[in-house]
C-alpha atoms as a PDB file:
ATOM      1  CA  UNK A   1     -36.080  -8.562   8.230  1.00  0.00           C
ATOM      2  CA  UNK A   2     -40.076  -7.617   8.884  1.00  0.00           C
ATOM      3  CA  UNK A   3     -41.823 -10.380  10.223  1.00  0.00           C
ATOM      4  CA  UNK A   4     -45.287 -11.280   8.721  1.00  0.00           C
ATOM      5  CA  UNK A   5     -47.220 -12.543  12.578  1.00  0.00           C
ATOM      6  CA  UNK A   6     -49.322  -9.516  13.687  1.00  0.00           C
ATOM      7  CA  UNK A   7     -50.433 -11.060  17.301  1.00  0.00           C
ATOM      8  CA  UNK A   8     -47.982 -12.990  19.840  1.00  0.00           C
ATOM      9  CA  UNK A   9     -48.496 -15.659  22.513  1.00  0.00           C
ATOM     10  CA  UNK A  10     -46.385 -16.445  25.243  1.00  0.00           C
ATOM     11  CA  UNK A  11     -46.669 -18.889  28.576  1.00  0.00           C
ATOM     12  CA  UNK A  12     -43.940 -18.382  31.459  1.00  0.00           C
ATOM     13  CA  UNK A  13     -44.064 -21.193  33.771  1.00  0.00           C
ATOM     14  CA  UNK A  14     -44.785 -20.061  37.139  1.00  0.00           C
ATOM     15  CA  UNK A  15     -44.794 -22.921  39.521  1.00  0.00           C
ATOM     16  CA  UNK A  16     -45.492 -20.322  43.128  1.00  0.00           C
ATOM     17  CA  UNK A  17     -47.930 -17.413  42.022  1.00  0.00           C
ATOM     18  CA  UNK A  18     -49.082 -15.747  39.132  1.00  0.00           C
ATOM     19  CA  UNK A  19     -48.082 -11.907  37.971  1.00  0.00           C
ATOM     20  CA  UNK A  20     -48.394  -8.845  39.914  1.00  0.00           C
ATOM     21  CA  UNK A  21     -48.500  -7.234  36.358  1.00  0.00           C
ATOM     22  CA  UNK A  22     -47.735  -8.013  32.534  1.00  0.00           C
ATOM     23  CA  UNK A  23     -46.753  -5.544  30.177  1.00  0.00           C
ATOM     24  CA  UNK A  24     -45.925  -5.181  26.499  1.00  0.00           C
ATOM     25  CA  UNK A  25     -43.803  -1.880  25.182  1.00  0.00           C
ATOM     26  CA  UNK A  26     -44.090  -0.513  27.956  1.00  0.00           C
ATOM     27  CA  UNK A  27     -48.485  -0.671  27.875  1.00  0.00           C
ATOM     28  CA  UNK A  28     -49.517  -2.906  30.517  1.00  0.00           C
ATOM     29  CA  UNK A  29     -51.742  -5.632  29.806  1.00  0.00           C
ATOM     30  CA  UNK A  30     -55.247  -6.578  31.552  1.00  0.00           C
ATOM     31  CA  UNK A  31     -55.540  -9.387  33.583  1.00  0.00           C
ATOM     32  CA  UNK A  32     -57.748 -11.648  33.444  1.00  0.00           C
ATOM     33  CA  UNK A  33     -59.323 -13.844  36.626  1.00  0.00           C
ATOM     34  CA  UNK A  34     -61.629 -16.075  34.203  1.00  0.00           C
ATOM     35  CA  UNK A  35     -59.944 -18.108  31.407  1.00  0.00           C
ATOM     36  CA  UNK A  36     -63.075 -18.121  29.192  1.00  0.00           C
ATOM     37  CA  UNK A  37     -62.588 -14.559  29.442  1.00  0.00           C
ATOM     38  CA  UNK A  38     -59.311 -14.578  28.293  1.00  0.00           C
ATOM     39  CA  UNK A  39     -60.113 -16.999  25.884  1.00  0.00           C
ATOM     40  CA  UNK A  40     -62.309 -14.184  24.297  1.00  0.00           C
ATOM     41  CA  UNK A  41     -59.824 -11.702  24.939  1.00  0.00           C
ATOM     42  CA  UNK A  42     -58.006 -10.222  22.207  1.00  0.00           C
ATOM     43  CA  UNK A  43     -54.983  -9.080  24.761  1.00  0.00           C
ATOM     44  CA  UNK A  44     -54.102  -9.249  28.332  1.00  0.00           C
ATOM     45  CA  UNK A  45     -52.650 -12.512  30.863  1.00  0.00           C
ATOM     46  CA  UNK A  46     -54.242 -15.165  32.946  1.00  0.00           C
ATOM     47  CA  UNK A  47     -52.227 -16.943  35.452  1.00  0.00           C
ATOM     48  CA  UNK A  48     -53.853 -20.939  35.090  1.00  0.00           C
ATOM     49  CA  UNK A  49     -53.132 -22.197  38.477  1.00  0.00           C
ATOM     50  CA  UNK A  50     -53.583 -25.838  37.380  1.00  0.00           C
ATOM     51  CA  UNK A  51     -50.842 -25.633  34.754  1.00  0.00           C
ATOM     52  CA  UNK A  52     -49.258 -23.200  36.891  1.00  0.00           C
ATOM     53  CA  UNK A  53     -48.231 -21.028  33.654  1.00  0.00           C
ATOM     54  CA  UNK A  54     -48.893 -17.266  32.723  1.00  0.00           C
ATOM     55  CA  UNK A  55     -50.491 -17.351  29.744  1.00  0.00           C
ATOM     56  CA  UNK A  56     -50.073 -13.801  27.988  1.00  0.00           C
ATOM     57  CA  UNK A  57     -51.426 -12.753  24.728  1.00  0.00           C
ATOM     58  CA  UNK A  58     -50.588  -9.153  22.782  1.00  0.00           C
ATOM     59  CA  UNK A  59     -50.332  -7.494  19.796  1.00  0.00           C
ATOM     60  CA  UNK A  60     -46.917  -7.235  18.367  1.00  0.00           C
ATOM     61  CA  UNK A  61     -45.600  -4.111  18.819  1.00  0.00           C
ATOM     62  CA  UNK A  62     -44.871  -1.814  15.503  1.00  0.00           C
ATOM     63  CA  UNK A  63     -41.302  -1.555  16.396  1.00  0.00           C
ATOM     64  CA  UNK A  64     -39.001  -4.508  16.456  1.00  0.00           C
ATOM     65  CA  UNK A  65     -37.065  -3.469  19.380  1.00  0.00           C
ATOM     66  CA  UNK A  66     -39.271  -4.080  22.384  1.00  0.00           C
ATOM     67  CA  UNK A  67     -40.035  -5.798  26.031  1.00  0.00           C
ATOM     68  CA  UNK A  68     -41.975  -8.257  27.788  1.00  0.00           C
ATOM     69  CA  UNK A  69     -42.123  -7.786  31.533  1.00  0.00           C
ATOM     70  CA  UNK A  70     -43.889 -10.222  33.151  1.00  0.00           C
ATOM     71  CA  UNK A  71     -43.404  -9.149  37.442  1.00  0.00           C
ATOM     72  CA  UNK A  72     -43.754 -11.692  39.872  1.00  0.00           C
ATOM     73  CA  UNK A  73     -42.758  -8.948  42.532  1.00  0.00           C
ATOM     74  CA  UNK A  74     -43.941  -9.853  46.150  1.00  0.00           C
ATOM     75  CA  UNK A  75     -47.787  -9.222  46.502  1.00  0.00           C
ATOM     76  CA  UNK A  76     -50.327 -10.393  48.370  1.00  0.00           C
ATOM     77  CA  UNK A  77     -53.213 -12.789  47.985  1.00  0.00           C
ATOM     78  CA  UNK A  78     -55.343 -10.066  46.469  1.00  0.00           C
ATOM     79  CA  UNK A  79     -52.864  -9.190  44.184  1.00  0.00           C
ATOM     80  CA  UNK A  80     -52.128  -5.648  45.734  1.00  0.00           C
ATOM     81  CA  UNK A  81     -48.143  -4.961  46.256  1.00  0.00           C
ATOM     82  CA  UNK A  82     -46.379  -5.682  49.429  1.00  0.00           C
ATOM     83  CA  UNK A  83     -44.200  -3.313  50.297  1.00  0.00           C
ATOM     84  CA  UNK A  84     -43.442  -4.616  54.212  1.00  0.00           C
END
């Protein structure tokens, strides 16, 4: 079945911190600090800290077959990876 929507928008509900990183078949999406830049954005995420949601927007990949990853791994306040 081929589906007929070309671009996709999601919003994961994260109540404690935004995304280390978001990616889409395996291309990793830019982030986004301003939402009027996102807004204006064609892809990437924005984590809206009075909603508390990642809001991610993408192009839908050409094959059907395909991931999401959204990582909420431990990072700091900066945004940089914690590995202690």
């Amino acid at each position: 079945m081929a589906h007929s929507y070309q671009d996709m928008y999601l919003q994961v509900v994260s109540k404690h911190k935004g995304a280390l990183f978001v990616s889409c078949a395996g291309e990793e999406l830019p982030r986004f600090l301003i939402g009027d830049d996102f807004a204006a954005s064609e892809q990437g995420w924005y984590y809206d800290m009075s909603s508390r949601v990642i809001k991610i927007k993408c192009h839908k990949p050409q094959q059907d077959d395909f991931k999401i990853i959204v990582s909420t791994k431990h990072f700091d306040l900066i945004g940089m990876e914690n590995n202690g």
